[in-house]
Protein backbone atom coordinates (compact mmCIF):
# COMPACT_ATOMS: atom_id res chain seq x y z
CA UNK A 1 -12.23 93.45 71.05
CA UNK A 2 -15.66 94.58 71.04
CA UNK A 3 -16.43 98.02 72.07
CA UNK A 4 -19.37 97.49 74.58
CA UNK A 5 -22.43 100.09 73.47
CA UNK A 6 -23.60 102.52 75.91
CA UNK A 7 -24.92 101.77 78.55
CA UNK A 8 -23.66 98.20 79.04
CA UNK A 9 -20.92 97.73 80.85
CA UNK A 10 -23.07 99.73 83.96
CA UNK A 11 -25.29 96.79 83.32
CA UNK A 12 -23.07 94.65 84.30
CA UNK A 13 -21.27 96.23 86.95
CA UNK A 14 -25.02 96.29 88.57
CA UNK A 15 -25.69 92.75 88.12
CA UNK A 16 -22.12 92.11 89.70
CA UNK A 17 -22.82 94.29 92.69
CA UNK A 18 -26.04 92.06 93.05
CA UNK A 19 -25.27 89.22 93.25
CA UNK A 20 -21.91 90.00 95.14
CA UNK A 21 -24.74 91.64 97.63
CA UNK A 22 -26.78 88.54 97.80
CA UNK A 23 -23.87 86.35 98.69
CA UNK A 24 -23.02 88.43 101.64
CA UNK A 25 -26.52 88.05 102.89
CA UNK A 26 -26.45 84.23 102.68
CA UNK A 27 -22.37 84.23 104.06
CA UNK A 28 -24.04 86.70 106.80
CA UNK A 29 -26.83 83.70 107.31
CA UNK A 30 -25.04 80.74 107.70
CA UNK A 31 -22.15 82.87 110.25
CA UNK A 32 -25.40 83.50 112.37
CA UNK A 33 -26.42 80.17 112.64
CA UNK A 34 -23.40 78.46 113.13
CA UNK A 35 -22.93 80.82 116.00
CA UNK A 36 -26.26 80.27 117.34
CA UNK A 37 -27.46 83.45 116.95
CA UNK A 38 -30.94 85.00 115.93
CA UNK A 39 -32.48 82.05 118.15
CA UNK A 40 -32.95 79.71 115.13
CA UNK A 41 -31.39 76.75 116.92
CA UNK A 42 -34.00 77.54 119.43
CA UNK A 43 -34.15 75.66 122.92
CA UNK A 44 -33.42 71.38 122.76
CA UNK A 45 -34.74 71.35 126.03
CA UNK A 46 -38.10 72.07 124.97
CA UNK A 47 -40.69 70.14 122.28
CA UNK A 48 -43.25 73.16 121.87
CA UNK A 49 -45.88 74.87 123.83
CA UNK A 50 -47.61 72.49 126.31
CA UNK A 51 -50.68 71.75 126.02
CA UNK A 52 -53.52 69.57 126.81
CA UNK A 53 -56.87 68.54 124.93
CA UNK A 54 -59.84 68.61 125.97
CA UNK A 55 -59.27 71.79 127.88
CA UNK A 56 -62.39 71.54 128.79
CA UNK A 57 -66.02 69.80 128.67
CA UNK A 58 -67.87 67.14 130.84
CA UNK A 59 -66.89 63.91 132.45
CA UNK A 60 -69.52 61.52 133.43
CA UNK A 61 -68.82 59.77 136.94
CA UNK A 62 -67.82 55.80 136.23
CA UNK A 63 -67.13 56.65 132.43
CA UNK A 64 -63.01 56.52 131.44
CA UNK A 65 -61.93 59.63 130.09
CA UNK A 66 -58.80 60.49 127.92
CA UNK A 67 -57.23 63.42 127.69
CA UNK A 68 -54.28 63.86 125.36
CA UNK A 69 -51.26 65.98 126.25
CA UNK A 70 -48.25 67.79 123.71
CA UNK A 71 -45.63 69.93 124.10
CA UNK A 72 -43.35 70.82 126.78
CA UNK A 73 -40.40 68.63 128.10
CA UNK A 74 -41.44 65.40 130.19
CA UNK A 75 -42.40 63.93 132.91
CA UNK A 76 -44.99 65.83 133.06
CA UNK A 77 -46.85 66.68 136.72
CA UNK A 78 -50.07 66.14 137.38
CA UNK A 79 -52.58 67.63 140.29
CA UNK A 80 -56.33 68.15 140.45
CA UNK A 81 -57.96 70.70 142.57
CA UNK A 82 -60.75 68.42 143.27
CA UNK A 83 -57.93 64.85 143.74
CA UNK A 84 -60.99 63.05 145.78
CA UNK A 85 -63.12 62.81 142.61
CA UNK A 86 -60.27 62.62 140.16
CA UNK A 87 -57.46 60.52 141.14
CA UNK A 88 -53.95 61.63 139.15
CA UNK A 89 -50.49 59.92 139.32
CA UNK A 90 -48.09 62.75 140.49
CA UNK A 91 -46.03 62.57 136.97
CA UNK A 92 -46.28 60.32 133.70
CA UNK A 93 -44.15 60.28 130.82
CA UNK A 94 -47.20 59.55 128.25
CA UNK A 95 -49.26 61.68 126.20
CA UNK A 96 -52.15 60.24 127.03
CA UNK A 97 -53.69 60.11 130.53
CA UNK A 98 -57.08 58.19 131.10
CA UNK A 99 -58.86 58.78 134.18
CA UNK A 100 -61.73 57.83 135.80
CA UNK A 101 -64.19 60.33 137.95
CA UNK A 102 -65.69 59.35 140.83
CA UNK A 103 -69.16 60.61 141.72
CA UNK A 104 -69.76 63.81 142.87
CA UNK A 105 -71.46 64.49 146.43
CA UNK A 106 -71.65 68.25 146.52
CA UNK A 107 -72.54 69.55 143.07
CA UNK A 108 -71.77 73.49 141.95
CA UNK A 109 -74.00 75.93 143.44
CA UNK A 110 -76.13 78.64 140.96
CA UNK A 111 -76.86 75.59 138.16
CA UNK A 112 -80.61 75.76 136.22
CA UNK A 113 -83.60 73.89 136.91
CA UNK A 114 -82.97 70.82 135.08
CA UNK A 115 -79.39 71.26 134.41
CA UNK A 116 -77.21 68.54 135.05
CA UNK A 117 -75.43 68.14 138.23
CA UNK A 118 -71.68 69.08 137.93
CA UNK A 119 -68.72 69.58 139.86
CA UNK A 120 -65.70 72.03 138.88
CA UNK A 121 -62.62 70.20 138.59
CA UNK A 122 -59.28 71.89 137.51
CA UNK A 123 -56.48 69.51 136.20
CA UNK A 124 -53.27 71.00 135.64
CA UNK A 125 -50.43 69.88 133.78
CA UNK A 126 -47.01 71.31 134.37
CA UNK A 127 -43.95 70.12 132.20
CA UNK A 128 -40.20 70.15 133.30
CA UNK A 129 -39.12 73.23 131.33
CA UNK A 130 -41.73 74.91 133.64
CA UNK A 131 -44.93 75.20 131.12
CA UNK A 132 -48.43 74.69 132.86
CA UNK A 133 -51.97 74.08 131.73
CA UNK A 134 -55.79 73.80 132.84
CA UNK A 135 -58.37 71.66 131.89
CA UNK A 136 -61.62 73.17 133.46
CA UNK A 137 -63.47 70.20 133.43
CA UNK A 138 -66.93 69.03 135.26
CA UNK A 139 -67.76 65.85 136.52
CA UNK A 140 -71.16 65.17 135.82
CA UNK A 141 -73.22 62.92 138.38
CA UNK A 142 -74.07 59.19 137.57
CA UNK A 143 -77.70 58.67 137.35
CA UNK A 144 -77.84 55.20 137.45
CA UNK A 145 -77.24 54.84 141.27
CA UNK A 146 -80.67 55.24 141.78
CA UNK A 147 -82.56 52.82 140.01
CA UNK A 148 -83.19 50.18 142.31
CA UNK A 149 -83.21 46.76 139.97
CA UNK A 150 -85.12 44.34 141.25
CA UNK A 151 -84.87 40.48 140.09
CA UNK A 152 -87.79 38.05 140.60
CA UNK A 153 -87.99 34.29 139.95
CA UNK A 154 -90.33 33.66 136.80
CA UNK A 155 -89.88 29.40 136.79
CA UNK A 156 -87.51 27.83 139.13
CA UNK A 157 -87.14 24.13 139.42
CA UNK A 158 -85.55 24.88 142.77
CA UNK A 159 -86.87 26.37 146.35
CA UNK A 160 -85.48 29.64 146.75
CA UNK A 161 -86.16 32.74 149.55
CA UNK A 162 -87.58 35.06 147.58
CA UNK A 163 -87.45 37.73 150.47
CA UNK A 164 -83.91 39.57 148.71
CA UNK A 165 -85.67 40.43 145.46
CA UNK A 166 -82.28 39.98 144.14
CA UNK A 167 -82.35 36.00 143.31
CA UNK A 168 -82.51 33.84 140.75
CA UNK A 169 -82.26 29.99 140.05
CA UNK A 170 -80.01 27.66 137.91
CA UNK A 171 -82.60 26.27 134.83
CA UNK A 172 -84.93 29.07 135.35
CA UNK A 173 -85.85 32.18 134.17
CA UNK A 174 -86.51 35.76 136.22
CA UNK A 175 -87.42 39.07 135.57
CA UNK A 176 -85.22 41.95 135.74
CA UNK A 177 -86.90 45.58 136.31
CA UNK A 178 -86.18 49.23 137.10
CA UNK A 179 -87.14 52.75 136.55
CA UNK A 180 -84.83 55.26 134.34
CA UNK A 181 -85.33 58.29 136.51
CA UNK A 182 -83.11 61.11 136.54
CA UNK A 183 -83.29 64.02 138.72
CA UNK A 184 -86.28 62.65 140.04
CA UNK A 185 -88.24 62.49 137.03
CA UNK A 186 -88.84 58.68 134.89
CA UNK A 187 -87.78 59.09 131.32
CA UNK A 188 -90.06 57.17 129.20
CA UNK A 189 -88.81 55.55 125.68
CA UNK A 190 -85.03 55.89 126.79
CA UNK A 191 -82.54 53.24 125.62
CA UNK A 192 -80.43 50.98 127.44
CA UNK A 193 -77.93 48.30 127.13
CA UNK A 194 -78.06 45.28 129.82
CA UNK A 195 -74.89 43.59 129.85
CA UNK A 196 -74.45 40.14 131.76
CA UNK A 197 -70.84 40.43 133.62
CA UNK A 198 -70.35 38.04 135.69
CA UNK A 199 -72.12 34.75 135.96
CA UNK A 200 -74.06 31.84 134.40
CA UNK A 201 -77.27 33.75 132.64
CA UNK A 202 -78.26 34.83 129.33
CA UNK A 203 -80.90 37.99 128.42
CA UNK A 204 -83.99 36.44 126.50
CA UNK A 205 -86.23 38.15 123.85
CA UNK A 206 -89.96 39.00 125.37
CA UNK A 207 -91.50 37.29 122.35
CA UNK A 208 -89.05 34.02 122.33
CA UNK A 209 -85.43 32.92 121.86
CA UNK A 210 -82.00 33.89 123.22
CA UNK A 211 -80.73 37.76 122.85
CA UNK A 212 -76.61 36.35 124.18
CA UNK A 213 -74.91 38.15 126.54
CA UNK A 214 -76.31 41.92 126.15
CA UNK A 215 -79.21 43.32 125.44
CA UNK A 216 -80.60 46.66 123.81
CA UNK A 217 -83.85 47.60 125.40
CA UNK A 218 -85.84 50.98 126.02
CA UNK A 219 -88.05 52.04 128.94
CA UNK A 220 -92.07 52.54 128.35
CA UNK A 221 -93.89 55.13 128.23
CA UNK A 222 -93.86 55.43 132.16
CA UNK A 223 -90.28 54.69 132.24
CA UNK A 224 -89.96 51.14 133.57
CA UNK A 225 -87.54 49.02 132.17
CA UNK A 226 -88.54 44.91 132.21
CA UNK A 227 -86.28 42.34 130.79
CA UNK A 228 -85.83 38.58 130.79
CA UNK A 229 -82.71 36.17 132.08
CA UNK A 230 -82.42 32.37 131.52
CA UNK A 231 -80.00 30.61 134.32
CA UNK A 232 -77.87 27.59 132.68
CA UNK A 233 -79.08 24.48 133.89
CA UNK A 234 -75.90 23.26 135.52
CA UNK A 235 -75.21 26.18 136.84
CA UNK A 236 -73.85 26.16 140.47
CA UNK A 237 -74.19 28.40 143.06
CA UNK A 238 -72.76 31.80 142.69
CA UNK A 239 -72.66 35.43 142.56
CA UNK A 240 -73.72 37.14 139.31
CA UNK A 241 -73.47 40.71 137.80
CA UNK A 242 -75.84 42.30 135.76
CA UNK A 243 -74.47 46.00 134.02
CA UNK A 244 -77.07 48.77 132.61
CA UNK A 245 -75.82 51.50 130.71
CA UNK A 246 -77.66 54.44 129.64
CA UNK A 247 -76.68 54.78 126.22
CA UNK A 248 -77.01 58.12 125.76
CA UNK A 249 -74.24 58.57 127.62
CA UNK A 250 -72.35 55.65 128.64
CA UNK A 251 -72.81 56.04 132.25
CA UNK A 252 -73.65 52.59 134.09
CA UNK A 253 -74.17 51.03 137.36
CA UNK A 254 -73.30 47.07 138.16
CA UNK A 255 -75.69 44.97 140.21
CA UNK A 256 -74.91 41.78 141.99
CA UNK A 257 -77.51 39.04 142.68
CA UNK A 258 -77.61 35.32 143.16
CA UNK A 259 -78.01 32.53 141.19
CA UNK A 260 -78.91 29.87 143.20
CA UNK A 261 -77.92 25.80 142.16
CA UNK A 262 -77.25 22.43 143.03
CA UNK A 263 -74.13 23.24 144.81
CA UNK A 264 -71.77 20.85 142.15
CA UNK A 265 -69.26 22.78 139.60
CA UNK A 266 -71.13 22.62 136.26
CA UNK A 267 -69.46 20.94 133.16
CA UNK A 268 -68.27 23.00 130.20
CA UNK A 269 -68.75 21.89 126.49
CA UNK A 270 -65.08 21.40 124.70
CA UNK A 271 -65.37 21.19 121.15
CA UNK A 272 -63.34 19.08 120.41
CA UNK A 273 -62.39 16.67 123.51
CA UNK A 274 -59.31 15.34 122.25
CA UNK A 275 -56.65 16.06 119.76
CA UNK A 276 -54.15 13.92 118.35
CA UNK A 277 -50.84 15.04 116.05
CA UNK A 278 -48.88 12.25 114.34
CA UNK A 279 -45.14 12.90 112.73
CA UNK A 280 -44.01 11.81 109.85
CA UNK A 281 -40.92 9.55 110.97
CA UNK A 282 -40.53 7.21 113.69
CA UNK A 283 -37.97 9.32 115.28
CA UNK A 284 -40.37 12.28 114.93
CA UNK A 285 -43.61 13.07 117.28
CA UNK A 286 -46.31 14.56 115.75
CA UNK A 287 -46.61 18.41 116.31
CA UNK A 288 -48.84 21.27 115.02
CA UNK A 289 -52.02 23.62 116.49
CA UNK A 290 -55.67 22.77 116.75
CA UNK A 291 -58.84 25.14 117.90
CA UNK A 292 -60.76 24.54 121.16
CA UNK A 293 -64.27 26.30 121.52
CA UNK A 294 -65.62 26.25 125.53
CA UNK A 295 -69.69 26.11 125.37
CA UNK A 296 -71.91 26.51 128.20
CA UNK A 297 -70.22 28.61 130.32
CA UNK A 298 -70.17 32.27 131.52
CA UNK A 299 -66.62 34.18 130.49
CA UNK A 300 -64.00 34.83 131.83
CA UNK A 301 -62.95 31.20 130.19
CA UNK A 302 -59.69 29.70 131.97
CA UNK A 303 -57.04 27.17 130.30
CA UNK A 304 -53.97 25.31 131.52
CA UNK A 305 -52.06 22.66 130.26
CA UNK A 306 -50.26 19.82 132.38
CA UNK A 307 -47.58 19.53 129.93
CA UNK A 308 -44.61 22.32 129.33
CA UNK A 309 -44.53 20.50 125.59
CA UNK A 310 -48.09 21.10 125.39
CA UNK A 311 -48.96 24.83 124.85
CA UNK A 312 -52.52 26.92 125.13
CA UNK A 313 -53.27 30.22 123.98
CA UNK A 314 -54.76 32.16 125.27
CA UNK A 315 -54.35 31.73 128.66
CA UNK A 316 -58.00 33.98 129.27
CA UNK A 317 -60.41 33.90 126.79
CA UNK A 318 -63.38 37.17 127.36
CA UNK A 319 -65.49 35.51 124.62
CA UNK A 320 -68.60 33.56 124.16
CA UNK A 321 -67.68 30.45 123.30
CA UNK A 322 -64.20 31.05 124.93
CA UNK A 323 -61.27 30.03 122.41
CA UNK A 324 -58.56 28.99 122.78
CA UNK A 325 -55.56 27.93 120.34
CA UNK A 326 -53.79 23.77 121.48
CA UNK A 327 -50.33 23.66 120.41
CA UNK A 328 -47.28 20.64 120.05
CA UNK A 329 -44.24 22.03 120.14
CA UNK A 330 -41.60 19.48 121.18
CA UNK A 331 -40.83 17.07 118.24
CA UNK A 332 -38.82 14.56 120.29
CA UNK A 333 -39.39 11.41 121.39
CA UNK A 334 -40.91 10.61 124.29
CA UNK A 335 -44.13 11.90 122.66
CA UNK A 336 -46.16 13.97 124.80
CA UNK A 337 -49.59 12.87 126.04
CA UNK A 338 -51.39 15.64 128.21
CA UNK A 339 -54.62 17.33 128.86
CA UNK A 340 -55.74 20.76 128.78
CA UNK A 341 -58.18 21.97 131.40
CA UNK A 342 -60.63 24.80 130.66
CA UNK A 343 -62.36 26.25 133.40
CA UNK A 344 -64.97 29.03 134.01
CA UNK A 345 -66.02 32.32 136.14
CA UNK A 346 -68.17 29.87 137.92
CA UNK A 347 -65.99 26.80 138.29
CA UNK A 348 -67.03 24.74 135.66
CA UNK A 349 -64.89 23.22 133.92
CA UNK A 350 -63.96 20.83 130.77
CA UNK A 351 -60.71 18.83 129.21
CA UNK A 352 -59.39 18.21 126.29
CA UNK A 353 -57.24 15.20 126.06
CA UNK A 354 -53.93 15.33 123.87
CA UNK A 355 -52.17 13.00 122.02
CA UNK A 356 -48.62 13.46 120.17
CA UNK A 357 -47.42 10.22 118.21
CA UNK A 358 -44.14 9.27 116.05
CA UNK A 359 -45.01 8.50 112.72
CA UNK A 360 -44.11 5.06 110.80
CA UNK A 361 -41.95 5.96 107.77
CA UNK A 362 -37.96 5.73 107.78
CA UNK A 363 -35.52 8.22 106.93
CA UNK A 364 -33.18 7.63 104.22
CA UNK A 365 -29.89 7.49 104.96
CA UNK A 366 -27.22 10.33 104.51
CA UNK A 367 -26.01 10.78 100.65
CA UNK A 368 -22.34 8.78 100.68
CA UNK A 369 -19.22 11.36 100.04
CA UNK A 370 -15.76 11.91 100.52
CA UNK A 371 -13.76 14.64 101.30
CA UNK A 372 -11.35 14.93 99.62
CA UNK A 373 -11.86 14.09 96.59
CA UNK A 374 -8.19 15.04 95.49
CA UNK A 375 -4.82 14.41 96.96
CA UNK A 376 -0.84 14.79 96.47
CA UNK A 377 1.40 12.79 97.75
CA UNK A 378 4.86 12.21 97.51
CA UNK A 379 6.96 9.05 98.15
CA UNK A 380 6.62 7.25 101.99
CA UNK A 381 3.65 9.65 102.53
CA UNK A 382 0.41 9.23 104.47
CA UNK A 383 -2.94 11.21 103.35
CA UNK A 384 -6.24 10.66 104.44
CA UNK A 385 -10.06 11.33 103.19
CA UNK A 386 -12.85 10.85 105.39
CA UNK A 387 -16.53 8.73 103.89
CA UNK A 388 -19.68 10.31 105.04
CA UNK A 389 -23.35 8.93 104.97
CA UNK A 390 -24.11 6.19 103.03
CA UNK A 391 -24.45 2.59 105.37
CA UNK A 392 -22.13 3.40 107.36
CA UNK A 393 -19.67 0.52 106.73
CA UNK A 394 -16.87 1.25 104.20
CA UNK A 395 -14.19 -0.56 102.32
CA UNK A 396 -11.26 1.29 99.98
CA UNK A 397 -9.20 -0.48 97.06
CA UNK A 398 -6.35 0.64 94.53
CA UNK A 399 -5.30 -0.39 90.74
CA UNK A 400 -1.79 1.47 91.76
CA UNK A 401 0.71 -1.13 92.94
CA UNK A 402 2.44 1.45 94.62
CA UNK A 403 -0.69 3.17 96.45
CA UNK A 404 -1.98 0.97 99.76
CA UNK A 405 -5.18 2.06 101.24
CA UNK A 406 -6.57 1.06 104.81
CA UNK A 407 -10.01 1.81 106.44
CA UNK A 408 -10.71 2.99 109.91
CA UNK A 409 -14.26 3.70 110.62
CA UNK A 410 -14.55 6.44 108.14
CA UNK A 411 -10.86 7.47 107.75
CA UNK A 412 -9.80 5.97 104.50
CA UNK A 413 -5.55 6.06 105.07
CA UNK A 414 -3.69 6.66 101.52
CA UNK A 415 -0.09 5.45 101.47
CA UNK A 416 2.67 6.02 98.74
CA UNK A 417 5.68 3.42 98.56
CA UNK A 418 9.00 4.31 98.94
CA UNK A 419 11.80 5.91 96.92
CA UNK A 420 10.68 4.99 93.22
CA UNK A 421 12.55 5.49 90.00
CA UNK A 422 11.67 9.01 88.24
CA UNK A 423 8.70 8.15 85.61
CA UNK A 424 9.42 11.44 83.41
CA UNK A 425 6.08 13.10 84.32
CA UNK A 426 3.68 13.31 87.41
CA UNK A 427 0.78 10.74 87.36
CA UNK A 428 -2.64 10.09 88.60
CA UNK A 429 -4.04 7.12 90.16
CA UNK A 430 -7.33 6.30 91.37
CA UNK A 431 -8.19 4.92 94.84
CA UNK A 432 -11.96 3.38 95.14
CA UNK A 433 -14.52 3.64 98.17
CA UNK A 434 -17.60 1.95 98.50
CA UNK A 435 -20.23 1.60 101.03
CA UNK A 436 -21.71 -1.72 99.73
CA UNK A 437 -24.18 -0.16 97.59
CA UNK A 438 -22.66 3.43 96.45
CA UNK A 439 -18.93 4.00 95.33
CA UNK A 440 -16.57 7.03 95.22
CA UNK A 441 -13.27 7.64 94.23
CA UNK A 442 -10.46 9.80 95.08
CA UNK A 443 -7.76 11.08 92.69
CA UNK A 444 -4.39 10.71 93.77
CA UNK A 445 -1.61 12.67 92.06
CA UNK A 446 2.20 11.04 91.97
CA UNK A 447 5.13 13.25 91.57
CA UNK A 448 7.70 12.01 88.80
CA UNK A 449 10.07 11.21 91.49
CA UNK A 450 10.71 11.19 94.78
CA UNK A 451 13.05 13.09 96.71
């Protein structure tokens, strides 16, 4: 044995009182958090501090406003101090809550010249492990009640009563104007978005041609805002709504006037007017999917079917054109022949007629086979094989003198005669099917004799 120098063995007996030392301190560890001590398994009731975001800023009356909420155990319950501006559920289970301010009356006393007019609103959020929060929020006022649009005929092919200021005809243009004053005070070179909402009426260009369905603008230098609509021609009576929003900040007002017109339901444009799928078989109907675009109408565009085989999606389409998706789906004769009606906010309306036919070729008939291929069987015994495919028709033979075969429908019966002299070894014969144009064969194995 080695004798250890100075010195080391102390060395080790440290490094053994270490890292016995450390071991205690992780045994120590795990005992207190199996036991549950030290508060490291914490609470499973709760998911965090609660908390909501914004706590705080500015909502603009009309505008939707999100506010996202963590933490805390839900539902979560919901109250406002102010509820007739800002109408909360009582709970929700989400983390997000979207609400919409109304507009303020009575504004907050002590605010600048010039400031914006606010009201103090307090939401509070309490979760079911007994968390609250506050959003100090303030609902700004919306400007835009105030404007006063006014709509006047420009050409109308029509006689209208010009005495509402808010009319307009079907084939003719008006003129659409207001003031951008807030607090009091017109706001020259602002911008603005004029969205048509409801109704038969596109914005047109000052200097010439067709803006769509919105249009960017910006007051003058005195602040008046002008613009330009074009009625469609077959545009029937109705009630149209024109939107403006500031878009500095997002705040709008709707407007309603009338669009005067003949007093008949216009007629849409359906690109195309009739679809036709053909199948490949004559015991098939044609099936697939085809694209319908609606033209000359105002959205919301409207579709229904007046088949369940033939399908339309969707069933609302917000955009101009309006599209819509025609689909076959039952492949089974009787074909179906249908139409698809496509309507619009106004009434007008369009079809598209459509055609599923079987096709012309023929199937080929089922592959001929038997099963089983391979049988046993011992004197006086019956076994059978069944055909499938082929024609249909089938007919069954043997070389075997004593193998007899008989056919019934597509049970092919295999007999063995009687009690037969032993023949020293088993053997095989072979018993023939055929359809009329395909054969088969099954193997039949003999014993060497028969019991």
């Amino acid at each position: 044995m080695r004798v250890p120098k100075k010195g080391e063995s102390i060395v080790k007996i440290r490094s053994l009182s270490s890292l016995l030392g450390g071991l205690l301190v992780v045994v120590s560890a795990l005992f207190v958090a199996s036991c549950g001590g030290g508060g490291a398994q914490g609470n499973p009731q709760t998911a965090g501090a609660l908390a909501i975001s914004p706590s705080d800023g500015t909502i603009y009356a009309g505008v939707p406003f999100t506010f996202q909420i963590s933490g805390g155990r839900k539902p979560y319950q919901l109250s406002a101090s102010e509820p007739g501006l800002i109408d909360l559920p009582s709970q929700t289970d989400s983390n997000s809550l979207t609400v919409v301010a109304a507009n303020p009356g009575v504004v907050d006393t002590g605010l600048p010249p010039g400031a914006l007019p606010v009201r103090s609103v307090n939401i509070t959020v309490r979760s079911g492990d007994g968390q609250s929060v506050v959003a100090a929020m303030k609902v700004g006022q919306n400007f835009l009640l105030g404007y006063g649009i006014s709509i006047a005929p420009i050409t109308c092919p029509l006689s209208l009563s010009s005495s509402t200021g808010v009319e307009a005809c079907a084939g003719g243009q008006s003129t659409i104007k207001f003031s951008a004053t807030f607090n009091g005070n017109l706001q020259g070179d602002r911008a603005f978005e004029l969205q048509a909402m409801k109704g038969q009426f596109q914005f047109v260009y000052p200097q010439g041609g067709v803006a769509g369905n919105t249009l960017s603008t910006t007051s003058d230098h005195t602040g008046e805002v002008t613009a330009i609509i074009q009625m469609a021609g077959n545009a029937p009576t109705q009630i149209a709504v024109l939107r403006v929003v500031d878009s500095a900040t997002g705040v709008y007002a709707d407007n309603a006037f009338v669009i005067t017109g003949s007093g008949t339901p216009g007629q849409l444009t359906l690109v195309p007017t009739s679809v036709t799928f053909t199948g490949n078989l004559t015991t098939d109907c044609g099936v697939g999917s085809a694209q319908v675009l609606a033209f000359d109408g105002t959205p919301p565009f409207m579709a229904l079917s007046t088949l369940p085989g033939i399908v339309v999606t969707p069933a609302s389409s917000t955009t101009s054109p309006g599209q819509f998706t025609v689909t076959v789906v039952g492949n089974t004769p009787p074909c179906a022949q249908g139409t698809v009606v496509v309507t619009d906010s106004t009434g007008a309306r369009g079809s598209v007629d459509v055609t599923s036919n079987a096709g012309s070729g023929t199937a080929p008939p089922p592959a001929f086979t038997l099963a089983p291929t391979s049988l046993t069987i011992t004197c006086a015994q019956t076994a059978s094989v069944v055909a499938v495919g082929g024609s249909g028709t089938y007919s069954a033979s043997s070389a075997d003198p004593n193998i007899t075969v008989s056919v019934s429908g597509s049970v092919i019966s295999i007999t063995r005669a009687g009690v037969l002299p032993a023949i020293g070894a088993n053997t095989t014969s072979t018993v023939t099917v055929t359809d009329g144009s395909t054969t088969a064969s099954v193997s039949v194995t003999n014993p060497s004799a028969c019991s």
